[in-house]
Protein backbone atom coordinates (compact mmCIF):
# COMPACT_ATOMS: atom_id res chain seq x y z
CA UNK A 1 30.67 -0.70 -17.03
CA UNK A 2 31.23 3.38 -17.64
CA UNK A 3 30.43 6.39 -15.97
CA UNK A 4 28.14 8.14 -18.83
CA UNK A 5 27.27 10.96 -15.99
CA UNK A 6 28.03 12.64 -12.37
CA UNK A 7 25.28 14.73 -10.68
CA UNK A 8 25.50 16.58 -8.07
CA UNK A 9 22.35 18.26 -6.21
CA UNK A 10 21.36 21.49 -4.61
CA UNK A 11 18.75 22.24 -1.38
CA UNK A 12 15.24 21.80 -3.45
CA UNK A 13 12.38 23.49 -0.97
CA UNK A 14 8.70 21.49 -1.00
CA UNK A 15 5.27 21.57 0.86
CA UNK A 16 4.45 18.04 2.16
CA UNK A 17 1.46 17.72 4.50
CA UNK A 18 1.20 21.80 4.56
CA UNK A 19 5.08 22.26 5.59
CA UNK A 20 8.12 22.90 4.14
CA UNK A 21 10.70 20.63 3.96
CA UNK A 22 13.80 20.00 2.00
CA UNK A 23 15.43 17.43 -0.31
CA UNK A 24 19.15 17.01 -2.28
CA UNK A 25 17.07 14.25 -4.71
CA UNK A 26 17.01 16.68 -7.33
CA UNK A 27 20.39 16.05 -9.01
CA UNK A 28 22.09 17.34 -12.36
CA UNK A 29 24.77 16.38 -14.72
CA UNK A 30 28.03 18.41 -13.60
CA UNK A 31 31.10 18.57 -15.81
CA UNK A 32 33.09 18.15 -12.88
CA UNK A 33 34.91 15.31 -11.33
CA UNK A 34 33.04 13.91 -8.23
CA UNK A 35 34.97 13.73 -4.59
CA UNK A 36 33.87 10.46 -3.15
CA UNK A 37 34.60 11.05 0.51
CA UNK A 38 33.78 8.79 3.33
CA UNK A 39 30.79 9.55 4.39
CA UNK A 40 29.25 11.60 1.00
CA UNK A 41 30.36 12.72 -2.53
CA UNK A 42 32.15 16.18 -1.62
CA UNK A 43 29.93 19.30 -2.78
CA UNK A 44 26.53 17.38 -2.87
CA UNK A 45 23.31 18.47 -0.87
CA UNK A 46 22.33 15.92 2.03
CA UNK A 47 19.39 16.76 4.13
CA UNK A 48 18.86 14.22 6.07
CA UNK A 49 21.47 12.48 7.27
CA UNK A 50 19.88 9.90 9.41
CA UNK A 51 18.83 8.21 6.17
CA UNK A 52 21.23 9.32 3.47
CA UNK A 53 24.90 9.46 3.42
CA UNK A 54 27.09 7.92 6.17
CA UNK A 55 29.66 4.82 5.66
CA UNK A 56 27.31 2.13 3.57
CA UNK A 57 25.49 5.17 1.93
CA UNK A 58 28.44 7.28 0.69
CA UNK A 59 27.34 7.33 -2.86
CA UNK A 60 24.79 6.52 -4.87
CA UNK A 61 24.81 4.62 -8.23
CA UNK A 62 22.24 4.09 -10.37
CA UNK A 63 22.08 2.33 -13.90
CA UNK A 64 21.22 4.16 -17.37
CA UNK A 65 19.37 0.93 -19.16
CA UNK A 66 16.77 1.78 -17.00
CA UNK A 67 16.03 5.10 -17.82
CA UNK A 68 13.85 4.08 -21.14
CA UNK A 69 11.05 1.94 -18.95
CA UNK A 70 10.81 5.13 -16.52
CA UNK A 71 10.42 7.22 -19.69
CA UNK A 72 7.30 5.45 -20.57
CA UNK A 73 5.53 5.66 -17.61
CA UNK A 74 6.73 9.26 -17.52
CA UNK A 75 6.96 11.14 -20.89
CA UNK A 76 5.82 14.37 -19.75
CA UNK A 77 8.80 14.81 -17.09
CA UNK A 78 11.85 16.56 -18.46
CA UNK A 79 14.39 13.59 -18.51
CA UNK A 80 18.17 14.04 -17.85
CA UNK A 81 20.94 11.78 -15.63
CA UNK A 82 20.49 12.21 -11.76
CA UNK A 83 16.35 11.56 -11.96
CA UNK A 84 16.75 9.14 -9.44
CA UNK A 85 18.53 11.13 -7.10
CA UNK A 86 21.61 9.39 -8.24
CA UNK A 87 25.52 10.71 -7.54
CA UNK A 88 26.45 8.19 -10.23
CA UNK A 89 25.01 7.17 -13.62
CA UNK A 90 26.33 3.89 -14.78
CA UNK A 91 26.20 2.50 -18.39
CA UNK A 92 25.94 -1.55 -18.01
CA UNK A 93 25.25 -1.92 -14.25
CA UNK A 94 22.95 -4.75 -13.54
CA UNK A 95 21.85 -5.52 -10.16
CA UNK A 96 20.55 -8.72 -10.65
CA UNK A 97 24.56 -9.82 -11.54
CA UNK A 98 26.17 -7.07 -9.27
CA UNK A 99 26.81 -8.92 -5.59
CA UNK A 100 26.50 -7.42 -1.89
CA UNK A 101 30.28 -7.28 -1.41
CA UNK A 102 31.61 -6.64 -5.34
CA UNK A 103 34.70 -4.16 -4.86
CA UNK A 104 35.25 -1.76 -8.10
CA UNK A 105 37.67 0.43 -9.07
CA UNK A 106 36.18 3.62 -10.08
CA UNK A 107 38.57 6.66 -10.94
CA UNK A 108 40.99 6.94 -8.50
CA UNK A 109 38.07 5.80 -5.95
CA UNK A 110 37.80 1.94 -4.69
CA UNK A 111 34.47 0.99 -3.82
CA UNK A 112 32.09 -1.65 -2.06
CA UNK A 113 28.56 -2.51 -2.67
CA UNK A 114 26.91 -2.16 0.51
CA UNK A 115 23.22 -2.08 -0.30
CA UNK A 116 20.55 -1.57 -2.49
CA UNK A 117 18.68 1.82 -2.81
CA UNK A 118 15.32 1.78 -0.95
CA UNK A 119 12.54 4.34 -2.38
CA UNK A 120 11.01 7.12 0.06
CA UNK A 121 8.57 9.63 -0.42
CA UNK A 122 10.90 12.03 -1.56
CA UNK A 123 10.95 10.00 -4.82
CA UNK A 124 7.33 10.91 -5.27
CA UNK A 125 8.34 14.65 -4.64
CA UNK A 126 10.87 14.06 -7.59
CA UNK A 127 8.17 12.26 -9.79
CA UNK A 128 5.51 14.82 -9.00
CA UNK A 129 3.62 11.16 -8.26
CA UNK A 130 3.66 9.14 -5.12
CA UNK A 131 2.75 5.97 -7.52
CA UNK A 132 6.69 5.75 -8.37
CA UNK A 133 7.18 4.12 -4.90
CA UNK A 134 5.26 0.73 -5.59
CA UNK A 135 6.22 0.83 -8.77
CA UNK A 136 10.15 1.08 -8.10
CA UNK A 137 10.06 -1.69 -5.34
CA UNK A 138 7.75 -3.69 -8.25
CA UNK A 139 10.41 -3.19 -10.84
CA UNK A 140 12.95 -4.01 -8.27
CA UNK A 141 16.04 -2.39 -10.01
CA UNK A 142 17.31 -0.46 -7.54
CA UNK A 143 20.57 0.80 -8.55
CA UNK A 144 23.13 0.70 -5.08
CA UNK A 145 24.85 2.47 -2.38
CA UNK A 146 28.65 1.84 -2.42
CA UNK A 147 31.01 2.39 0.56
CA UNK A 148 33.98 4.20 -0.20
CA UNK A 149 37.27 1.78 0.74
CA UNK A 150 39.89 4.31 -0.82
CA UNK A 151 38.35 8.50 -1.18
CA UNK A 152 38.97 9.52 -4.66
CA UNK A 153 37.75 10.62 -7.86
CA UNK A 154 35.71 9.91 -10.79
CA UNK A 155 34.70 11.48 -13.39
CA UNK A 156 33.01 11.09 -16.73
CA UNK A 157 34.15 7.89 -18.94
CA UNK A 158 35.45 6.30 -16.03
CA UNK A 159 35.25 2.61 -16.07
CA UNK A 160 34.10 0.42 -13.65
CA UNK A 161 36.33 -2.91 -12.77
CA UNK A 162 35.58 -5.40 -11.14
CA UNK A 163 38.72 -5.54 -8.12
CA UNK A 164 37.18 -8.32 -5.91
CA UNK A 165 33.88 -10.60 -6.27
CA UNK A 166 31.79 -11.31 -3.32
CA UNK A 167 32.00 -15.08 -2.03
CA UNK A 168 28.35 -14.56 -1.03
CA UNK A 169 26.36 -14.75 -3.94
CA UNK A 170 23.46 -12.56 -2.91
CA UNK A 171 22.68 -10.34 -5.53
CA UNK A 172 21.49 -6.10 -5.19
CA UNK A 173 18.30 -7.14 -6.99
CA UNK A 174 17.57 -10.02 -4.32
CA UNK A 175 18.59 -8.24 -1.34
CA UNK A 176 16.40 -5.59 -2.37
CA UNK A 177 13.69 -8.01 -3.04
CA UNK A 178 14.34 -9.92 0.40
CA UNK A 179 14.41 -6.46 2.12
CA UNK A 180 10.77 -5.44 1.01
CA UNK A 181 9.03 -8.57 0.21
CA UNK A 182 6.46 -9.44 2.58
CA UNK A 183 7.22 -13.29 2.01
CA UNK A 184 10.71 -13.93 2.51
CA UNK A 185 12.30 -16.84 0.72
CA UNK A 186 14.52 -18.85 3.11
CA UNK A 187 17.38 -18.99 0.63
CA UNK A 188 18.22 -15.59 -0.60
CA UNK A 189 17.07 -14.38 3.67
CA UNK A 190 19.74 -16.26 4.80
CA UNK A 191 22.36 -15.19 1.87
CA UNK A 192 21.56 -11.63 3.43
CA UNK A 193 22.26 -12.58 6.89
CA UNK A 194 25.15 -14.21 6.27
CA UNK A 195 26.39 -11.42 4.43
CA UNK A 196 28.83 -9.32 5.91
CA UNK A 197 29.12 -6.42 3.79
CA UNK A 198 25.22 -5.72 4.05
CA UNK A 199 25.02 -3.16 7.22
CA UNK A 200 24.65 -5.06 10.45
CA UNK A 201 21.58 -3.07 11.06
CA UNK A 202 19.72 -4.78 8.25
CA UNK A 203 21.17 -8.23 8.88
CA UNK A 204 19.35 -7.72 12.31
CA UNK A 205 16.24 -6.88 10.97
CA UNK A 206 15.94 -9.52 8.32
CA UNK A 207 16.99 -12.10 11.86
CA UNK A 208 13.78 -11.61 12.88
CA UNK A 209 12.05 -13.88 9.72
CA UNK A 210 13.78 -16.88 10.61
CA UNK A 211 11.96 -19.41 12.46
């Protein structure tokens, strides 16, 4: 896997139900190297932090195979890396391989999937059509958060190696599936719960499905 692109957003002002609010999901290709602190990717726009950001959302990855099926639901949008709202763009990422757990090397960054993106309506906002949201959790490639495990940086061309696999075998693509599906299967629900890298508070919340 490479790093084709790094985006980085600024404040974007929109009306939703007749007020103003405010979103960082309108990212752009940057020549620069990305920061990946902590908690964010140093020099991005986060609005709301109870949502974005933090420990298991630090940064955002998203892959670039997927860009040509979004194209052709959306051909009049002017197309470039960051559409999704995504820090990262990655050239061979594939969540239904990719595991809850995986640690990469990335730059001089070391990183941990944590979770699998979940669509709000600021994706609509992005799309200029609220449709997107059913039809992202329908496609159900997410692209992932990552937490960071050692800050560092990353920058075009970077590769992507694989530093530790998962012992849990629950994939982004079914923990994003088991996360929004109304009928859980018992398999991949108790893959989530059982794994530890997935943030506690989801574990708890996908508890409440088993009988």
């Amino acid at each position: 896997m490479k790093v084709i692109s790094t985006n980085i957003g600024t404040a974007t002002t929109f009306l939703w139900n007749g007020k103003e609010e405010q979103t960082g999901i309108f990212k752009y290709p940057t020549d620069e190297a990305l920061f990946l602190g902590k908690v964010d990717v140093l020099n991005d726009t986060v609005i709301d932090r109870v949502h974005h950001a933090g420990i298991s959302k630090a940064c955002y990855l998203f892959a670039s195979g997927h860009h040509p099926y979004w194209k052709g639901l959306y051909p009049e949008l002017e197309w470039d890396w960051g559409m999704f709202g995504e820090n990262i763009t990655v050239e061979g990422l594939d969540e239904s391989q990719m595991r809850i757990g995986d640690v990469y090397s990335i730059g001089s960054a070391l990183v941990q999937v944590s979770q699998p993106r979940e669509p709000c309506y600021k994706l609509g906002v992005r799309f200029s059509n609220s449709k997107i949201l059913k039809q992202f959790v329908d496609y159900a490639y997410s692209g992932t958060y990552v937490r960071i495990l050692q800050e560092g940086y990353v920058k075009k061309e970077d590769q992507l190696i694989l530093v530790e696999k998962s012992n849990n075998t629950l994939t982004v693509k079914e923990c994003f599936q088991i996360i929004l599906s109304k009928e859980k299967d018992p398999i991949i629900l108790k893959k989530a719960i059982n794994n530890l890298s997935l943030p506690e508070y989801k574990r708890e919340r996908l508890r409440k499905y088993i009988w």
